[in-house]
C-alpha atoms as a PDB file:
ATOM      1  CA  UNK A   1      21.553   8.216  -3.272  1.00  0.00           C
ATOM      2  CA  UNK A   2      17.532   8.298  -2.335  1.00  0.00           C
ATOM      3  CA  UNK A   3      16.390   8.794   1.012  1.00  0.00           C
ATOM      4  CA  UNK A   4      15.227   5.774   2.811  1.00  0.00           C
ATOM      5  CA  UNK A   5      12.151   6.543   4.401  1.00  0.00           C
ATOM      6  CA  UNK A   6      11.201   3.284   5.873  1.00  0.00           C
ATOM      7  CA  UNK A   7      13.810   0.574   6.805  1.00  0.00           C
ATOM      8  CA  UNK A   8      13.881  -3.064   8.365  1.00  0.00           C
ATOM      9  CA  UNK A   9      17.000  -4.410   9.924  1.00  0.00           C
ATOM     10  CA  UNK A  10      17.143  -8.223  10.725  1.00  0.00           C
ATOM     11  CA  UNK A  11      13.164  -7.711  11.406  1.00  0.00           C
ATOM     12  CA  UNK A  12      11.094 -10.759  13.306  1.00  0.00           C
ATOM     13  CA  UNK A  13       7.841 -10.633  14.902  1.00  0.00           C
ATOM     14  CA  UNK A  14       5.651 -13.483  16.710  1.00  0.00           C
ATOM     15  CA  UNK A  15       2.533 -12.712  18.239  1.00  0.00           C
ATOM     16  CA  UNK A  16       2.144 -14.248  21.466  1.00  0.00           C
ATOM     17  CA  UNK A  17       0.510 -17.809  21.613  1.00  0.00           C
ATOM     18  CA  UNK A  18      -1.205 -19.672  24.946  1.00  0.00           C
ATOM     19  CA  UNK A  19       1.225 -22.049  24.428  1.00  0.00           C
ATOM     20  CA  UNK A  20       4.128 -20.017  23.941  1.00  0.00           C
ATOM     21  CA  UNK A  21       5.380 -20.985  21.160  1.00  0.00           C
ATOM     22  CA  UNK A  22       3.693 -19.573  17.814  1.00  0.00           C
ATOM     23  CA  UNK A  23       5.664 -19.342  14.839  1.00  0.00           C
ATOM     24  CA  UNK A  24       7.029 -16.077  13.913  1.00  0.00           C
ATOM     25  CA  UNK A  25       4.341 -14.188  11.577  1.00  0.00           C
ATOM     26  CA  UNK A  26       7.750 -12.420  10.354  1.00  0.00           C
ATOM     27  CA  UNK A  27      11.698 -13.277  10.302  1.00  0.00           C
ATOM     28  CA  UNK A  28      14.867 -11.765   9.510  1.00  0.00           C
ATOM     29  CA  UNK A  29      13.142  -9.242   7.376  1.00  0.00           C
ATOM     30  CA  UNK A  30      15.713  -6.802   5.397  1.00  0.00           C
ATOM     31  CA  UNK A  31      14.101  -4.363   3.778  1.00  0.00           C
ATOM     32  CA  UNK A  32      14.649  -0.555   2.329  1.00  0.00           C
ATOM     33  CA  UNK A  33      11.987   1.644   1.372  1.00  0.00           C
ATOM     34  CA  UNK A  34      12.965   4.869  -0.718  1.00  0.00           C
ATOM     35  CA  UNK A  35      11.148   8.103  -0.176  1.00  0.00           C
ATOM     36  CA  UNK A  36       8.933   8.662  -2.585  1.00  0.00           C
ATOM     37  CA  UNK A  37       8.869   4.802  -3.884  1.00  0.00           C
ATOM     38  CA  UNK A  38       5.497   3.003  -4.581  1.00  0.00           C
ATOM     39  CA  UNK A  39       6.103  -0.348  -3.108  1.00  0.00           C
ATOM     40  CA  UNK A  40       3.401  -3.377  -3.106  1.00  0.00           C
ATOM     41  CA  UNK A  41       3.305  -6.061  -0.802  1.00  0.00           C
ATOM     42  CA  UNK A  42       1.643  -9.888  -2.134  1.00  0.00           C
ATOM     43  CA  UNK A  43       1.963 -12.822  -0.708  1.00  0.00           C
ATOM     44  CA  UNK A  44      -0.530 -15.626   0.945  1.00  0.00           C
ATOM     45  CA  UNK A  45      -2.935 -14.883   3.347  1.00  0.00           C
ATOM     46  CA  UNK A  46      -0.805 -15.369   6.238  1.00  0.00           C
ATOM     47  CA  UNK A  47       2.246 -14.264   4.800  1.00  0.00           C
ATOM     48  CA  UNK A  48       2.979 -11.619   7.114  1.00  0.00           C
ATOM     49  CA  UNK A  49       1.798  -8.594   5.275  1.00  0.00           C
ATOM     50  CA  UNK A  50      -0.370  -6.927   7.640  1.00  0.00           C
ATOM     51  CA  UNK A  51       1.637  -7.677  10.237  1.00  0.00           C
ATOM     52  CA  UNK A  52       5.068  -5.753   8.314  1.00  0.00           C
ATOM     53  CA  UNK A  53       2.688  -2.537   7.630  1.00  0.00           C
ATOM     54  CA  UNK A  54       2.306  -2.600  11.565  1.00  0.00           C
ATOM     55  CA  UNK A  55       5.652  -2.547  12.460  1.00  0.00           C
ATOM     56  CA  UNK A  56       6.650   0.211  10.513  1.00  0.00           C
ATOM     57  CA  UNK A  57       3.358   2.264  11.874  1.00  0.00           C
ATOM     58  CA  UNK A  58       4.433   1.225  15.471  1.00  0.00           C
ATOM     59  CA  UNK A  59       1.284  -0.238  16.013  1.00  0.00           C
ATOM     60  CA  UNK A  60       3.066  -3.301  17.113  1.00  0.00           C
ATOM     61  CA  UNK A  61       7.191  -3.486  18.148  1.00  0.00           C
ATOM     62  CA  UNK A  62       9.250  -5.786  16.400  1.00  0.00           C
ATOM     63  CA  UNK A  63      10.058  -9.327  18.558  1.00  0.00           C
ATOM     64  CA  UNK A  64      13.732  -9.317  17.013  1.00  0.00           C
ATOM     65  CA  UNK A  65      15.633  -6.546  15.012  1.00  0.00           C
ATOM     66  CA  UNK A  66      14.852  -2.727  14.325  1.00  0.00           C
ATOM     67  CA  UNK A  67      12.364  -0.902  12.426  1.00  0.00           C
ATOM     68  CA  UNK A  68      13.265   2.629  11.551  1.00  0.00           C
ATOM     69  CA  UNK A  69      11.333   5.750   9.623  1.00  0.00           C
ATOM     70  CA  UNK A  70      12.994   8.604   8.647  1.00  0.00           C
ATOM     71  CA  UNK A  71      16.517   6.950  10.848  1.00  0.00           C
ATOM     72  CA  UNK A  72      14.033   6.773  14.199  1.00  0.00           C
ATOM     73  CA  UNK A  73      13.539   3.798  15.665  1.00  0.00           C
ATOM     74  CA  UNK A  74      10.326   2.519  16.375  1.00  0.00           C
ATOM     75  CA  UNK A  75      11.423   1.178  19.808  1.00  0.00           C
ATOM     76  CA  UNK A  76      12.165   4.410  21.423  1.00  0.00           C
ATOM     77  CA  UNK A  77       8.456   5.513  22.844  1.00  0.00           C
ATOM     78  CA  UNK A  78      10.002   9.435  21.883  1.00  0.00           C
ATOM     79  CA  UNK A  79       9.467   8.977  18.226  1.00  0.00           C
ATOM     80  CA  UNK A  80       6.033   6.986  17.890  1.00  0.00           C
ATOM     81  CA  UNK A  81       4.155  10.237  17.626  1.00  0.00           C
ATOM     82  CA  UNK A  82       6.370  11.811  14.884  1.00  0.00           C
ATOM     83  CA  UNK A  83       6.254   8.733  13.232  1.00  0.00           C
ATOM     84  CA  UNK A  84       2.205   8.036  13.117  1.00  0.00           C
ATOM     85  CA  UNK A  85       2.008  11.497  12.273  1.00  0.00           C
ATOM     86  CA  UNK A  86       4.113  11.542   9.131  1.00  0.00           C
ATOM     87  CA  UNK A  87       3.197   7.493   8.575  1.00  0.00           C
ATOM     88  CA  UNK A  88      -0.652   7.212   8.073  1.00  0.00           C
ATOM     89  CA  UNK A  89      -2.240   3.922   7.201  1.00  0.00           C
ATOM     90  CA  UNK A  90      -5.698   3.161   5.656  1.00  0.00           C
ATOM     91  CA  UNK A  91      -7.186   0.005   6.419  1.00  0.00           C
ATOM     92  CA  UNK A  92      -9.323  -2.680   4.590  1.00  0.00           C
ATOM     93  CA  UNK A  93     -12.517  -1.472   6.118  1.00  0.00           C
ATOM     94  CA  UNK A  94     -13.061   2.920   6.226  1.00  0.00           C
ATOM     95  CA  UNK A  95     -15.927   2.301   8.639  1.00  0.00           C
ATOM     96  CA  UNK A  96     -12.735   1.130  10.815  1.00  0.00           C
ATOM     97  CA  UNK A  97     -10.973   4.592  11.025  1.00  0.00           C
ATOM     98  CA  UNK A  98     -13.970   7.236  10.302  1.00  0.00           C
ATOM     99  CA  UNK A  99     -15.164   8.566  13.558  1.00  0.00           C
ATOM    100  CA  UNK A 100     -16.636  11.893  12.406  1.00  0.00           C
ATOM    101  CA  UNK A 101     -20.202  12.955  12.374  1.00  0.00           C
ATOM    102  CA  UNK A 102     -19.586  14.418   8.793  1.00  0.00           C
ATOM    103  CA  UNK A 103     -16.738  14.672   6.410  1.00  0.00           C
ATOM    104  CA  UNK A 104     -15.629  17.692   6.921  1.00  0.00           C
ATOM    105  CA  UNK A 105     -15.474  16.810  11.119  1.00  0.00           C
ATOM    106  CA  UNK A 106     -13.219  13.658  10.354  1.00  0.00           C
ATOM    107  CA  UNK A 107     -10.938  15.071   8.644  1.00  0.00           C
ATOM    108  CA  UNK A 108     -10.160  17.505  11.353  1.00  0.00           C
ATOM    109  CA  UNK A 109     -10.256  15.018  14.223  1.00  0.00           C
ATOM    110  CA  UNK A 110      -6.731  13.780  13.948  1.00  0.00           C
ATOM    111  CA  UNK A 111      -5.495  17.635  13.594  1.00  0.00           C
ATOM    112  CA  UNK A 112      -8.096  18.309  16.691  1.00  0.00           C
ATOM    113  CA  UNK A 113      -6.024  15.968  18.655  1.00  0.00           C
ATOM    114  CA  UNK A 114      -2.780  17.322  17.679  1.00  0.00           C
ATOM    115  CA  UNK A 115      -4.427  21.182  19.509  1.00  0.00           C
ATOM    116  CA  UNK A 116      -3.662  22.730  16.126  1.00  0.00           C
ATOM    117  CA  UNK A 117      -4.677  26.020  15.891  1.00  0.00           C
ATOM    118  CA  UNK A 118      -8.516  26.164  14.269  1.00  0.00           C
ATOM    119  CA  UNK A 119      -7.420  28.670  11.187  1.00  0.00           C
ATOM    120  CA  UNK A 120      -4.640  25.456  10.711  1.00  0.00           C
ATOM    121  CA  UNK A 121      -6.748  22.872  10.580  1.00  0.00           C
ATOM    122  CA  UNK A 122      -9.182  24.913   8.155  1.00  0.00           C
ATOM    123  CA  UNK A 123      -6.931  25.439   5.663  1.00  0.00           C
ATOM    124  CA  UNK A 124      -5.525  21.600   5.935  1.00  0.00           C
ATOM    125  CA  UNK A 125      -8.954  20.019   5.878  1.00  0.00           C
ATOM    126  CA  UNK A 126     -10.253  22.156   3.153  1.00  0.00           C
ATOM    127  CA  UNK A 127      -6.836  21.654   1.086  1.00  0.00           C
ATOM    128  CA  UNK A 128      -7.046  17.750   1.763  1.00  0.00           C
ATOM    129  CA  UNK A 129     -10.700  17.499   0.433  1.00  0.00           C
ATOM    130  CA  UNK A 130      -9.779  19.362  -2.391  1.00  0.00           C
ATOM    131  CA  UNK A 131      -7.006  17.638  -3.556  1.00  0.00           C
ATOM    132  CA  UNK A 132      -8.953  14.360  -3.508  1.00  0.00           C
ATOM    133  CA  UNK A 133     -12.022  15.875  -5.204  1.00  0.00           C
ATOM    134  CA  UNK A 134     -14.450  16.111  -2.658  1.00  0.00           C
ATOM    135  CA  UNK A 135     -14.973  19.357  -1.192  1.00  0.00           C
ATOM    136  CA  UNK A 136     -18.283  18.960  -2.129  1.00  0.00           C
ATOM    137  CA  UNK A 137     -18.744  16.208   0.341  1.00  0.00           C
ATOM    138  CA  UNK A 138     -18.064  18.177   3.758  1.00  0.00           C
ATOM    139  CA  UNK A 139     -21.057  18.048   5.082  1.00  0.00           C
ATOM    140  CA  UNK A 140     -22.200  14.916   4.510  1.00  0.00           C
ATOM    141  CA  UNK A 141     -22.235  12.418   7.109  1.00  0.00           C
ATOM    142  CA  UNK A 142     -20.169   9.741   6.320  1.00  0.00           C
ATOM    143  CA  UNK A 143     -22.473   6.473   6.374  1.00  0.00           C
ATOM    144  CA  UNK A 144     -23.904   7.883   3.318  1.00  0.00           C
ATOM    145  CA  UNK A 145     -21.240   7.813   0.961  1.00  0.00           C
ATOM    146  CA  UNK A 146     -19.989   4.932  -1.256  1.00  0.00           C
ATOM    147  CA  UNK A 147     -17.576   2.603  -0.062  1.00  0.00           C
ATOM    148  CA  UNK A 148     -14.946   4.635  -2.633  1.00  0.00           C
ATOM    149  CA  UNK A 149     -16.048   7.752  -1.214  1.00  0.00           C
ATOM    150  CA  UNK A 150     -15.176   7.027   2.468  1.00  0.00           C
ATOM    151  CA  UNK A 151     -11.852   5.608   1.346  1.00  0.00           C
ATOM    152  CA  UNK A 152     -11.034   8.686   0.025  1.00  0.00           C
ATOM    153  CA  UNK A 153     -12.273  10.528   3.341  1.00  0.00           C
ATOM    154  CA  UNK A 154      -9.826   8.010   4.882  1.00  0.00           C
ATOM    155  CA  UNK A 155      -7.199   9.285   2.773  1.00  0.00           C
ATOM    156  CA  UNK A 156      -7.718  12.640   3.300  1.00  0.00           C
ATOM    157  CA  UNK A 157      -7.684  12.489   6.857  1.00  0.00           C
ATOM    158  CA  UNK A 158      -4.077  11.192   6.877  1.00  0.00           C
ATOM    159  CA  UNK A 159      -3.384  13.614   4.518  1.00  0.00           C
ATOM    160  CA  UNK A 160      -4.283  16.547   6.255  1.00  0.00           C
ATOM    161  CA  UNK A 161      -2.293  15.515   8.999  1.00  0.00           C
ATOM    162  CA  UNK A 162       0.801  15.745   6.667  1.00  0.00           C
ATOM    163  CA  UNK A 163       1.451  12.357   6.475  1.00  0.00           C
ATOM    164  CA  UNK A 164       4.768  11.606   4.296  1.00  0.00           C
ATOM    165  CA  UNK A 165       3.926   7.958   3.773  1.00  0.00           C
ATOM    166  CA  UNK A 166       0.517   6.117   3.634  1.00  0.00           C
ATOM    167  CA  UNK A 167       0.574   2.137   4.387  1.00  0.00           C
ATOM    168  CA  UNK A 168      -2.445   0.692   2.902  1.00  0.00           C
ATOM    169  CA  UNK A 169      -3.747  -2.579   3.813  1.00  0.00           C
ATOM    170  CA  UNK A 170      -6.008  -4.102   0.973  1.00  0.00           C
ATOM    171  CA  UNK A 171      -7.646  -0.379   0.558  1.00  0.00           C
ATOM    172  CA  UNK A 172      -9.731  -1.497  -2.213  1.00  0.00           C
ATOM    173  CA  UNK A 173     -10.857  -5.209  -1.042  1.00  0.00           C
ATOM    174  CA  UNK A 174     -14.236  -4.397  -0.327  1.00  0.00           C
ATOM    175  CA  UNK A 175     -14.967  -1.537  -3.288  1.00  0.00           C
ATOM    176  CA  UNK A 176     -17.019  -2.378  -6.393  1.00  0.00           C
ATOM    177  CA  UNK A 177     -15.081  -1.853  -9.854  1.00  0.00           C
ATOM    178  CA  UNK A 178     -15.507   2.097  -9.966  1.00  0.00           C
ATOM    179  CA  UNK A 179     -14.665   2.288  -6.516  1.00  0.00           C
ATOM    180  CA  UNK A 180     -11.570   0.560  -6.852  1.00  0.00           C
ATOM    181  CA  UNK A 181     -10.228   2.183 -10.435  1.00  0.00           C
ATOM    182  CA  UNK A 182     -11.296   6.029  -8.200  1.00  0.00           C
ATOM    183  CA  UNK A 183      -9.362   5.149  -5.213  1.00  0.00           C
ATOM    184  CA  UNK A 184      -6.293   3.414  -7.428  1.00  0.00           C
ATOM    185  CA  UNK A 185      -6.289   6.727  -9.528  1.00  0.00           C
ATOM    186  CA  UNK A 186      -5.824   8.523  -5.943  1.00  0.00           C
ATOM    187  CA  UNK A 187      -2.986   6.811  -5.036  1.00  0.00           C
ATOM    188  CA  UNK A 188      -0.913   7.354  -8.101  1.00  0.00           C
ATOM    189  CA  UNK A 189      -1.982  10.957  -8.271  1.00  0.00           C
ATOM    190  CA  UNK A 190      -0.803  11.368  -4.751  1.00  0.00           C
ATOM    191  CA  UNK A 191       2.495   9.360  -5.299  1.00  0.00           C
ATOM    192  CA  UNK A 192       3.529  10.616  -8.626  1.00  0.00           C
ATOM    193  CA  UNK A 193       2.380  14.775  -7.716  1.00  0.00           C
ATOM    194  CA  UNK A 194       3.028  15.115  -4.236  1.00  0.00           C
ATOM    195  CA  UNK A 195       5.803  12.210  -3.723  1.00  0.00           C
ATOM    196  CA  UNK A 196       4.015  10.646  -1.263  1.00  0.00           C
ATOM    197  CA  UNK A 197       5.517   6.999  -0.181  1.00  0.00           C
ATOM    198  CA  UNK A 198       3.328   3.664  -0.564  1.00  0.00           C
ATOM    199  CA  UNK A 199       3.503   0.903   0.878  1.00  0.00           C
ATOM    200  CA  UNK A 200       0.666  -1.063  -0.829  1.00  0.00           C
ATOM    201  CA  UNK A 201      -0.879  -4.343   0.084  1.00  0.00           C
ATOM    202  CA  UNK A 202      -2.813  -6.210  -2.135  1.00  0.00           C
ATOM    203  CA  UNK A 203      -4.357  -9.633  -3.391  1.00  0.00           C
ATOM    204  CA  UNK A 204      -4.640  -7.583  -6.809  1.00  0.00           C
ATOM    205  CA  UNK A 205      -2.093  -8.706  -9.151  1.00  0.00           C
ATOM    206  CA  UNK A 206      -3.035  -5.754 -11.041  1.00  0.00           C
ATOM    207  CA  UNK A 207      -2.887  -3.578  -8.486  1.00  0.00           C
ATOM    208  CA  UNK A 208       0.825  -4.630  -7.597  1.00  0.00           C
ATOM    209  CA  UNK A 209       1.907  -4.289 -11.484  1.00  0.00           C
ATOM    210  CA  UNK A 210       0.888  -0.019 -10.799  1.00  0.00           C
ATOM    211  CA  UNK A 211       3.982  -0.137  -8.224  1.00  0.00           C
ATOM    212  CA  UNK A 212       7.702   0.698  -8.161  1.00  0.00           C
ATOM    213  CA  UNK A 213       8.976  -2.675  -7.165  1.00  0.00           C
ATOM    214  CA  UNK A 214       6.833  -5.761  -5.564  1.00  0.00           C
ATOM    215  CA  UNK A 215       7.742  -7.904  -2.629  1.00  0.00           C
ATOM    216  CA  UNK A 216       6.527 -11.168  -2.090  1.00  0.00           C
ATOM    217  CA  UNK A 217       6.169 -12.572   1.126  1.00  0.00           C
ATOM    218  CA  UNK A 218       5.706 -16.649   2.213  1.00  0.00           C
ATOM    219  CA  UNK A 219       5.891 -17.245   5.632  1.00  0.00           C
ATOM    220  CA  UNK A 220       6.728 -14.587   7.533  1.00  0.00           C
ATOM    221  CA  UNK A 221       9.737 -13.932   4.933  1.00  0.00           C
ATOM    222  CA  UNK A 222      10.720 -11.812   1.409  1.00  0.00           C
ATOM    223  CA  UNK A 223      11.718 -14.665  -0.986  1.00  0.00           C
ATOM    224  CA  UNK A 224      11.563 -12.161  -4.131  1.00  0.00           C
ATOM    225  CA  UNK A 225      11.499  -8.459  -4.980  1.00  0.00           C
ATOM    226  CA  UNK A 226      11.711  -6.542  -7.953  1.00  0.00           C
ATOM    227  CA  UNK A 227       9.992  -4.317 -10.292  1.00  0.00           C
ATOM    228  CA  UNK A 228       6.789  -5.747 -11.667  1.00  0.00           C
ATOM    229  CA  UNK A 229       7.760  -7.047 -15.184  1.00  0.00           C
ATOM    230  CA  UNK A 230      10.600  -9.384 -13.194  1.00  0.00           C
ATOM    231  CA  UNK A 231       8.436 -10.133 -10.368  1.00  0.00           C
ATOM    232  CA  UNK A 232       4.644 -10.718 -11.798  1.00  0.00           C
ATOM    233  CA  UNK A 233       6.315 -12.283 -14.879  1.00  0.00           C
ATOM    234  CA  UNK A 234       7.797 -15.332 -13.115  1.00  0.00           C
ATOM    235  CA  UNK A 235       4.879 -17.140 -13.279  1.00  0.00           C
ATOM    236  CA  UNK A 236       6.064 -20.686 -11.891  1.00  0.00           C
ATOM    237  CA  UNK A 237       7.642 -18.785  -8.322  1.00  0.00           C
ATOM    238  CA  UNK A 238       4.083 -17.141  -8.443  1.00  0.00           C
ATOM    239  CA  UNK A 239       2.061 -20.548  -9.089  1.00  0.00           C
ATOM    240  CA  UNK A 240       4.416 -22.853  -6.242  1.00  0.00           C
ATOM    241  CA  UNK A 241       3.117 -20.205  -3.649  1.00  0.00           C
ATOM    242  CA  UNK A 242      -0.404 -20.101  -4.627  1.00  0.00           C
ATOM    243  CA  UNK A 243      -0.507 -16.914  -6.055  1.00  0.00           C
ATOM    244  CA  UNK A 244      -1.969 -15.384  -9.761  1.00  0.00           C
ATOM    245  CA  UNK A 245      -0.208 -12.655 -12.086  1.00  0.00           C
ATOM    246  CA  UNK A 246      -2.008 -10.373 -14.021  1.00  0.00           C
ATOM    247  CA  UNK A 247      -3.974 -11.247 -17.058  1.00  0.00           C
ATOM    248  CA  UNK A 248      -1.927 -10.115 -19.544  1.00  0.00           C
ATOM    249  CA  UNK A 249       1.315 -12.134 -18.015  1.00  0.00           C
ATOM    250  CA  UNK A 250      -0.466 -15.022 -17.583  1.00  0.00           C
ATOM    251  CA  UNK A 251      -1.598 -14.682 -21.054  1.00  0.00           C
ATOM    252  CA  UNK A 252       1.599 -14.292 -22.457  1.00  0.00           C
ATOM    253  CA  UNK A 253       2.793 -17.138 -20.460  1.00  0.00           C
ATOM    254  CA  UNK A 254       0.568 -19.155 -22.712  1.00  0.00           C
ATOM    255  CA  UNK A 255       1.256 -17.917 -25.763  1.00  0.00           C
ATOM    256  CA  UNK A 256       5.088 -18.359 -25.295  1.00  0.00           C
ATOM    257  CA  UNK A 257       4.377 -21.695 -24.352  1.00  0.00           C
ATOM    258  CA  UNK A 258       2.630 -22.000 -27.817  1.00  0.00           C
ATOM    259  CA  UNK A 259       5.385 -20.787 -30.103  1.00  0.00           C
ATOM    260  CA  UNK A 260       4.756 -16.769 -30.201  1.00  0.00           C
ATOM    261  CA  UNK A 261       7.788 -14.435 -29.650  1.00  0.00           C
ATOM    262  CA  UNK A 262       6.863 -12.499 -27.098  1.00  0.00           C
ATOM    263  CA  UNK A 263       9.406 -10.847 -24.472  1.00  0.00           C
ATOM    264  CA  UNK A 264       9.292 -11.742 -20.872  1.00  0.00           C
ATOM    265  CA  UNK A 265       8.112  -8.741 -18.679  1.00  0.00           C
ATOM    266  CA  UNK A 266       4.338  -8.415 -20.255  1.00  0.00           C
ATOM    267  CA  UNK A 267       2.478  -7.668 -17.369  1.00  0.00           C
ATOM    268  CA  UNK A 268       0.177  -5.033 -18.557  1.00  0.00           C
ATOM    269  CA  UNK A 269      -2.447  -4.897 -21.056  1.00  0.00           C
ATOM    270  CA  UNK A 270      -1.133  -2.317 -23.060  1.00  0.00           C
ATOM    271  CA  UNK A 271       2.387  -4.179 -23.561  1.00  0.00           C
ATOM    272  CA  UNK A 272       0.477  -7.063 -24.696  1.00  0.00           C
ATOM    273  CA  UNK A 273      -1.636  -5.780 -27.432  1.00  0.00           C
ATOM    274  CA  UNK A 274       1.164  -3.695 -28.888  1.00  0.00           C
ATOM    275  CA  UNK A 275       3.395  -6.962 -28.780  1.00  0.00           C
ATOM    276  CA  UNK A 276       0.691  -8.798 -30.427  1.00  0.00           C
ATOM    277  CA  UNK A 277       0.690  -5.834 -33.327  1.00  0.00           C
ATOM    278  CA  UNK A 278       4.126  -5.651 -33.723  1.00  0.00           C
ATOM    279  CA  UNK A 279       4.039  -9.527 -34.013  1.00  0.00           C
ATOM    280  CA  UNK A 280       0.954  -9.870 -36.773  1.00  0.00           C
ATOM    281  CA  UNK A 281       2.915  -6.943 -38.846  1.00  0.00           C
ATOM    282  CA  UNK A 282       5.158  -8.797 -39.469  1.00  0.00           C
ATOM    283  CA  UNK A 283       4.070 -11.659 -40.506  1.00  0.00           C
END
């Protein structure tokens, strides 16, 4: 059996309202997330995304239910510092979390905090930068670097600090194409080779088909997961809540709908070419 890192028992949230009575942003939220698992999170603005990746940080406390990481529970004030430490989340926005006069000096902050010996946090900070390829931005002071660049000082702040899971809230929303495809290459380096859990959310239907399975949440609940080629291929689910699939599924939507034989599941590029091939082979 995996390990369940992350876990959501009978989960509601509302934030509170002047009136007193908003509608919940989440409710009755089940949900298991396996240690080492690449999870993405779509769904319309609204949907409650955000708000779930805040929960399980402890940044907010559920309204209803229990929200547990690594079998701690959120509620009991003992464990929020265990849990931030191993849980780190990346926002939309770096500028939001980088605090450092250069890279190398945000990086440490977080391990500063923690009164880590200095030798520690050396050897962390300087492993960290390496392992996201930019030792050779220490120095430099942050508001210099690409938007892709200070996401990936973002990430290696909460690695440094050990952190066993990162929740990442639109990471690459605001990055130009290169930025994007560098920080998206990151993340799957950092799943697949260190077995670091994601929790991934995204407008990017694209983006979701690189994950192990893909929720979809409509208002304030999970009405479908799965692995991408169920989830991302059921187009008319997708289309009654406002939402797009990939290219390639949409695509082959259209060409089933014309008479081709292609599989359900397409929701990469790659699967759609070679069906194409196999298909003009063999006629």
């Amino acid at each position: 059996m995996p390990e369940i890192l992350l876990e959501a028992r009978k989960l509601s949230f509302t934030y509170p309202g002047e009136d007193g009575e908003s509608p919940p942003a989440l409710e009755g939220i089940d949900l298991k997330v396996a240690a080492g698992e690449y999870v993405a999170l779509i769904g319309p603005n609204g949907s409650g995304k955000s708000t779930l990746l805040k929960l399980f940080n402890a940044l907010l406390l559920p309204t209803a239910g229990e929200v547990f990481f690594d079998g701690r529970s959120t509620a009991d004030a003992r464990n929020i510092p265990y849990i931030r430490a191993c849980c780190g989340m990346i926002f939309q926005n770096p500028d939001n979390q980088i605090v450092g006069a250069t890279v190398e000096e945000d990086v440490a902050f977080a391990l500063e905090n923690q009164a880590l010996p200095p030798p520690e946090i050396r050897r962390r900070v300087s492993e960290a930068l390496e392992l996201l390829g930019i030792s050779h931005l220490a120095a430099s002071p942050p508001h210099l670097l690409s938007g892709g660049e200070k996401q990936k000082v973002a990430l290696a702040g909460v690695l440094a600090a050990a952190s066993r899971c990162l929740l990442l809230d639109e990471p690459t929303a605001m990055l130009d194409p290169a930025g994007q495809a560098a920080v998206l290459e990151t993340l799957q380096m950092l799943n697949r080779q260190r077995g670091i859990t994601l929790v991934h959310v995204t407008h990017f239907p694209e983006e979701a088909a690189l994950a192990h399975r893909v929720l979809v949440l409509h208002g304030g609940r999970l009405v479908k997961e799965g692995p991408p080629a169920e989830v991302l291929a059921d187009l008319p689910l997708l289309r009654a809540l406002g939402l797009k699939s990939t290219a390639a599924a949409e695509l082959a939507w259209l060409l089933r709908e014309d008479g081709f034989p292609l599989p359900r599941g397409i929701v990469h590029n790659r699967e759609l070419v070679e069906q194409l091939c196999s298909y003009a082979r063999r006629i």
